[in-house]
C-alpha atoms as a PDB file:
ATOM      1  CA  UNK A   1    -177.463  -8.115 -13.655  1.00  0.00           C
ATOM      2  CA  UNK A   2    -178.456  -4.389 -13.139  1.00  0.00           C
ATOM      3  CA  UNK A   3    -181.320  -3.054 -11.491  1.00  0.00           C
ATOM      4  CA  UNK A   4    -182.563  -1.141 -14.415  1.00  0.00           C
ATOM      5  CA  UNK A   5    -182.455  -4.454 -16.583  1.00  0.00           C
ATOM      6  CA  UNK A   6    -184.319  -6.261 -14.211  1.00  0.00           C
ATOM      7  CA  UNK A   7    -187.333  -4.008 -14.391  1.00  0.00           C
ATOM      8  CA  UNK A   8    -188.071  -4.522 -17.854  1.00  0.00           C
ATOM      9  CA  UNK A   9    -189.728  -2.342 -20.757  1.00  0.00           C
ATOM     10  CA  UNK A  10    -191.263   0.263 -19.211  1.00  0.00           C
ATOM     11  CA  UNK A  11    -193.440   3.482 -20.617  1.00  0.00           C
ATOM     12  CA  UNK A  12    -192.100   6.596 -19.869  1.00  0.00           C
ATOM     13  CA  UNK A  13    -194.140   8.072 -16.937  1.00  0.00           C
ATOM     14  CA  UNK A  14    -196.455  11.255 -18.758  1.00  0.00           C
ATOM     15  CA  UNK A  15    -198.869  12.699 -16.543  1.00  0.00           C
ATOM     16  CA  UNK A  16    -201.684  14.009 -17.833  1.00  0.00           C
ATOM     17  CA  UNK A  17    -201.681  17.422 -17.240  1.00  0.00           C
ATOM     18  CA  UNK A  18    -204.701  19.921 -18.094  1.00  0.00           C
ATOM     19  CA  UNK A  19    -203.883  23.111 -19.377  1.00  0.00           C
ATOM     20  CA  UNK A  20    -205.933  26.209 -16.982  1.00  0.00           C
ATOM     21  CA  UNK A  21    -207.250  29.154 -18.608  1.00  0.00           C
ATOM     22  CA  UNK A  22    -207.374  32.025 -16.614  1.00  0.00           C
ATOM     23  CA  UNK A  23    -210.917  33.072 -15.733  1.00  0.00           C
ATOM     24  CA  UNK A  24    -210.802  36.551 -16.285  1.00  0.00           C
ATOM     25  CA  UNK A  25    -208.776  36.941 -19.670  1.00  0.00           C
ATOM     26  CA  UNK A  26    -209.321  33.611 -20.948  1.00  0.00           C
ATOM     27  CA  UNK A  27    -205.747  33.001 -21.912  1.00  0.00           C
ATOM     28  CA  UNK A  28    -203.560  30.078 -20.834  1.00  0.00           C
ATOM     29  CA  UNK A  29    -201.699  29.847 -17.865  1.00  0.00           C
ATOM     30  CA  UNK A  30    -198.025  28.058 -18.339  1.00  0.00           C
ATOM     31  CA  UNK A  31    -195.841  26.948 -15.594  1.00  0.00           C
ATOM     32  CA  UNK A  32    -192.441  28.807 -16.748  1.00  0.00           C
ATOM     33  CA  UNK A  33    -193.859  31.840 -16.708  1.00  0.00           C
ATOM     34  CA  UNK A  34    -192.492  33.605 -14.159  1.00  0.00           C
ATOM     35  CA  UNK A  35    -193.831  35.915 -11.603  1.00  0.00           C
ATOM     36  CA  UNK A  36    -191.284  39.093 -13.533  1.00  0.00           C
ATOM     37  CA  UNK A  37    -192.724  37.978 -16.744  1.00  0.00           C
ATOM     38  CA  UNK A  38    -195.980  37.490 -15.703  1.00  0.00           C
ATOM     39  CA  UNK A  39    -196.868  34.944 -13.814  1.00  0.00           C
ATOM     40  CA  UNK A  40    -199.997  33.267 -12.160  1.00  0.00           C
ATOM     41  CA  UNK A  41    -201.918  33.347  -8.792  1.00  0.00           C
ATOM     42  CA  UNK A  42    -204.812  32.299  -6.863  1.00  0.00           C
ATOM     43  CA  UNK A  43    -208.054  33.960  -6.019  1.00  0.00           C
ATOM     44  CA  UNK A  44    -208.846  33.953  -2.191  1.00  0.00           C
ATOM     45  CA  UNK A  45    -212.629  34.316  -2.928  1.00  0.00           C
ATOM     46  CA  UNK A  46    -213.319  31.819  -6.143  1.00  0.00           C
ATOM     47  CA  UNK A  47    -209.895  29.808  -5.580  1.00  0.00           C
ATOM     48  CA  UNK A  48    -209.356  30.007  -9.258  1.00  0.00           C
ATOM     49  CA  UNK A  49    -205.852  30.780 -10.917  1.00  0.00           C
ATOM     50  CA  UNK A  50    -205.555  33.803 -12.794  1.00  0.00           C
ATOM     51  CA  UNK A  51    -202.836  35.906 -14.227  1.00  0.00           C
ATOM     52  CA  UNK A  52    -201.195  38.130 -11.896  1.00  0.00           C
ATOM     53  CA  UNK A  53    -202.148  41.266 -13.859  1.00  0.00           C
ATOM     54  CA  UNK A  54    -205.977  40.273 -13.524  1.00  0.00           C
ATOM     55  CA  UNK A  55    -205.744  40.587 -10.021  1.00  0.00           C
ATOM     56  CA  UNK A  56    -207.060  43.575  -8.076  1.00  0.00           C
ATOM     57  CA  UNK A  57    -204.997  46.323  -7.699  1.00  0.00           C
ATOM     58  CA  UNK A  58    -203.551  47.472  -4.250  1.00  0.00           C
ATOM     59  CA  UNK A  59    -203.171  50.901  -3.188  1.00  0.00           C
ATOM     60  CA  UNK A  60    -199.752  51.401  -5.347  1.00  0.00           C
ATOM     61  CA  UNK A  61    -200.906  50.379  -8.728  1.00  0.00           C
ATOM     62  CA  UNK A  62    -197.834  47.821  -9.742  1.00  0.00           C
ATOM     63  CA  UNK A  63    -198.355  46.280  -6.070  1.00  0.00           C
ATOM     64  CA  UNK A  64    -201.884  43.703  -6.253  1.00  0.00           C
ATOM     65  CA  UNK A  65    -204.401  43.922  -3.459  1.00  0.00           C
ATOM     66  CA  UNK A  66    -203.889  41.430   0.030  1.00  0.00           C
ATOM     67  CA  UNK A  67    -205.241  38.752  -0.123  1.00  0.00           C
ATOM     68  CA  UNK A  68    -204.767  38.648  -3.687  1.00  0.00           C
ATOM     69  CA  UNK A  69    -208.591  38.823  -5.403  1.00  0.00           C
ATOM     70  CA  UNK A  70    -209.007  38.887  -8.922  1.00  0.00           C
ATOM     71  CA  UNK A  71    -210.765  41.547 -10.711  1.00  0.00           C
ATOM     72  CA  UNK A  72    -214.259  40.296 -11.187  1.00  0.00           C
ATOM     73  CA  UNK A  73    -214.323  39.129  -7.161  1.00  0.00           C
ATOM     74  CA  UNK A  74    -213.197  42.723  -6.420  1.00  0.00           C
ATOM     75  CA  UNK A  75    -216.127  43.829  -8.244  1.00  0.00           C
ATOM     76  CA  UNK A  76    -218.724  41.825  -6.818  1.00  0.00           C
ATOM     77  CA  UNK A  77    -217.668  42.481  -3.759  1.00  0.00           C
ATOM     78  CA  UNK A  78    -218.068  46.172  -4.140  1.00  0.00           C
ATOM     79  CA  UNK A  79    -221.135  46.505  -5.266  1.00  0.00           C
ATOM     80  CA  UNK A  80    -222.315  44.125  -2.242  1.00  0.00           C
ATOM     81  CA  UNK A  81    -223.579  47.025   0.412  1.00  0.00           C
ATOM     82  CA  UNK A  82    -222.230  46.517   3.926  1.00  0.00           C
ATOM     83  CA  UNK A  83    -224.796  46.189   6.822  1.00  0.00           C
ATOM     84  CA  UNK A  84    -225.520  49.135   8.530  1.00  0.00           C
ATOM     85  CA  UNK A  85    -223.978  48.928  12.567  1.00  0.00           C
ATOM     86  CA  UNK A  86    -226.217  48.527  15.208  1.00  0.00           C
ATOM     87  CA  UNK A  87    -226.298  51.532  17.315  1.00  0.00           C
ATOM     88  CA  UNK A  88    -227.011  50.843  21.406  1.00  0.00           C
ATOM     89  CA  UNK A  89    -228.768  53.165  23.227  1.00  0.00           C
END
């Protein structure tokens, strides 16, 4: 008697698996899509996935921002002002 006959009818094992959206562009994020034709990463700030052309650009355009941010992160975080330094004297 083999192992596999032993075991019985069994259901194939399908995980339920959610489809993302990206946040920014609202389109679906696959798992074979490559980082060359495409591709997906995480936000630092929101920890949401988002394609890798709606993250923030770096100082080279084609080269995204470290840590990677997405656009709308990038943005808020401009137009946050920075505290002014406290001077000694």
């Amino acid at each position: 008697m083999s192992i596999r006959k032993a075991g019985g009818d069994w259901e194939p094992m399908l995980l339920g698996i959610e489809p993302r959206t990206c946040k920014v562009c609202k389109k679906g994020l696959y798992r074979n899509v490559t980082l060359f034709r495409g591709g997906w990463s995480r936000c630092t700030i929101c920890d949401e996935f988002v394609h890798y052309s709606c993250l923030a650009s770096g100082a080279v355009s084609f080269l995204k921002k470290r840590p990677r941010v997405c656009k709308p992160c990038q943005a808020v975080d401009a137009s946050v002002p920075l505290p002014e330094p406290v001077i000694a004297q």
